[in-house]
Structures are given as C-alpha cells and as structure tokens.
Protein backbone atom coordinates (compact mmCIF):
# COMPACT_ATOMS: atom_id res chain seq x y z
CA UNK A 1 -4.56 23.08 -20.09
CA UNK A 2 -3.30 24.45 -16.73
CA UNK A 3 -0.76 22.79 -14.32
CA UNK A 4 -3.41 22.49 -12.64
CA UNK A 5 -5.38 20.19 -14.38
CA UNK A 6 -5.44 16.59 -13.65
CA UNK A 7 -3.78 14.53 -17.22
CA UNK A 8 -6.21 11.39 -17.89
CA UNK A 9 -3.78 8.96 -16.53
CA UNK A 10 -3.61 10.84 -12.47
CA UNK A 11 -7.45 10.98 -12.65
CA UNK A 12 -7.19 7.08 -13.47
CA UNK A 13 -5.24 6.73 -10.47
CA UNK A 14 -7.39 8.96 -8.32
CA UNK A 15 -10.07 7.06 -9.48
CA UNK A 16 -8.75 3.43 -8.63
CA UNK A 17 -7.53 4.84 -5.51
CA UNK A 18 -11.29 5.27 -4.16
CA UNK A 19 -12.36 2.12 -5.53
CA UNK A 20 -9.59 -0.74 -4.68
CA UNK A 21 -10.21 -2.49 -1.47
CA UNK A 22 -7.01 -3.08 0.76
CA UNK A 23 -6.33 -5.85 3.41
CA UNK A 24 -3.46 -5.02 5.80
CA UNK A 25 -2.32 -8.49 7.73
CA UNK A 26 -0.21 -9.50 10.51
CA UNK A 27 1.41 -12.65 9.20
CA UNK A 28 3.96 -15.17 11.04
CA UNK A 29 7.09 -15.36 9.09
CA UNK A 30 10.17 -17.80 9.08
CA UNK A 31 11.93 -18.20 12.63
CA UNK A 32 8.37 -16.72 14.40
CA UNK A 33 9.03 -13.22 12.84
CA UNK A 34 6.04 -10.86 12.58
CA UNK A 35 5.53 -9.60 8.95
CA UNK A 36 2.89 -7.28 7.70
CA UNK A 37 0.96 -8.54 4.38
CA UNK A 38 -0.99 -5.25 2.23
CA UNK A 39 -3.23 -7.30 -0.26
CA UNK A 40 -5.39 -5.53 -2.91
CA UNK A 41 -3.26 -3.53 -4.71
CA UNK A 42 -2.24 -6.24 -7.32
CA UNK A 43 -4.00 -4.32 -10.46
CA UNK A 44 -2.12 -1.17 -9.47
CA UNK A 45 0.76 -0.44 -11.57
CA UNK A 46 2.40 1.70 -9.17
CA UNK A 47 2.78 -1.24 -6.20
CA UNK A 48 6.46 -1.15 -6.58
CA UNK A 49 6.69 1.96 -5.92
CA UNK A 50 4.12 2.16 -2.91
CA UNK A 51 6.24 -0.70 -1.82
CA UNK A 52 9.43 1.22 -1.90
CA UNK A 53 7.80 4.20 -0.38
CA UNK A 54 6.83 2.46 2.73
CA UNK A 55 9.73 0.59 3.21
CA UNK A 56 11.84 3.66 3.22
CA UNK A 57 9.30 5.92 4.97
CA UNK A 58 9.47 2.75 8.03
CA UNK A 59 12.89 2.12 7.45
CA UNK A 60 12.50 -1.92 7.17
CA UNK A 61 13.41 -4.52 4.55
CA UNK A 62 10.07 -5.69 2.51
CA UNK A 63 9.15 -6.68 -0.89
CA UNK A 64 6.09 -6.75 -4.03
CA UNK A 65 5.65 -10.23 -4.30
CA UNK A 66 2.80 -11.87 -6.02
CA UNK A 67 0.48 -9.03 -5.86
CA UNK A 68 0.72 -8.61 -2.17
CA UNK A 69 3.00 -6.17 -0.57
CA UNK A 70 5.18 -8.00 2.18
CA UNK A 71 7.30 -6.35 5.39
CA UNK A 72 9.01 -7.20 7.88
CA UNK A 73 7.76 -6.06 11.07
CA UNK A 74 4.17 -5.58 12.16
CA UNK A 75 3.36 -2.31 10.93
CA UNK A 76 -0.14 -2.33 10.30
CA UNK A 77 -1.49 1.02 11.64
CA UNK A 78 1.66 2.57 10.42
CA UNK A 79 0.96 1.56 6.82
CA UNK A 80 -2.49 2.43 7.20
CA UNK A 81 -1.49 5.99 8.07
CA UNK A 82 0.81 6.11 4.95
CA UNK A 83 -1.74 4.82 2.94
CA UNK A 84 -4.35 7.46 3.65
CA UNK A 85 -1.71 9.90 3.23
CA UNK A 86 -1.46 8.70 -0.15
CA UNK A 87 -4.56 9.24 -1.12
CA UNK A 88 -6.28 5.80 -0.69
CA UNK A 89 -9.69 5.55 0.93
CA UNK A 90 -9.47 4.90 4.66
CA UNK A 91 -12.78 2.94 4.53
CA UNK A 92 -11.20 1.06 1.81
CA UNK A 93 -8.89 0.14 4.18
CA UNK A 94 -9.21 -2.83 6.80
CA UNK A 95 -6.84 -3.69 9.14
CA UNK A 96 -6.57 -7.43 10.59
C-alpha cells in the first residue's frame, strides 16, 4: 500500500464527512452576547478537535459541549468557510 492510499479509518471519515448534516446558529448568550452554535457533528469523534481548530484558526474562546460546538462571537460564515475547507459538504451545510 502506497502513502497514497487512503487507510480504512480516513475513508470512514471522508465518508461521514459527505453525509453528516450541519446547523451553524447565531445564539444569544449570557449578558446579550452573540455566540455561534455548530450542531450535527455529535457522532464525529474528531469534534474536539474541529472545535479546537476553529477556535484557534478565529482566535476566540469556545467549547464541545453536549454534541454541539459553542463560540463566542457570531462567526457563522467564517466557520462555514473553515468547514468546507475541511472537507465537509457545503450543501451539508446550513447557515441560520
């Protein structure tokens, strides 16, 4: 096998990547803060590190909380972007 092969478990995640569905929310915090809410990503094993990635790549606090991905900020198109970049779908992707 090549490097260039795929191993079984990155063609799993290629897979699930064209397949999840993804909600990305504005959401009123505490104190009338905007947050951003990704949903959909809850049987992905790799959300903590998605969630790290964006929060470094946007430079804002955030969390993996109960199978939703929450920052602070309203970043919605941004994470979009990132999202795509990653891989996912971008009509799995909807944007409220």
């Amino acid at each position: 096998m090549s490097d260039d092969d795929f191993s079984m478990d990155e063609l799993v995640k290629e897979l699930d990547k064209s397949q999840v569905r993804i909600v990305i929310a504005k959401e009123i915090r505490k104190w009338n803060k905007a947050g951003t809410v990704i949903s959909g990503l809850h049987e992905r094993k790799d959300a903590p590190e998605i969630t790290r990635k964006l929060k470094t790549k946007i430079g804002t606090g955030g969390t993996y909380k109960d199978g939703q991905i929450i920052l602070q900020g309203d970043h919605r198109e941004t994470v979009k972007a990132m999202l795509i970049s990653m891989g996912f779908a971008e009509d799995s992707i909807e944007v409220m």
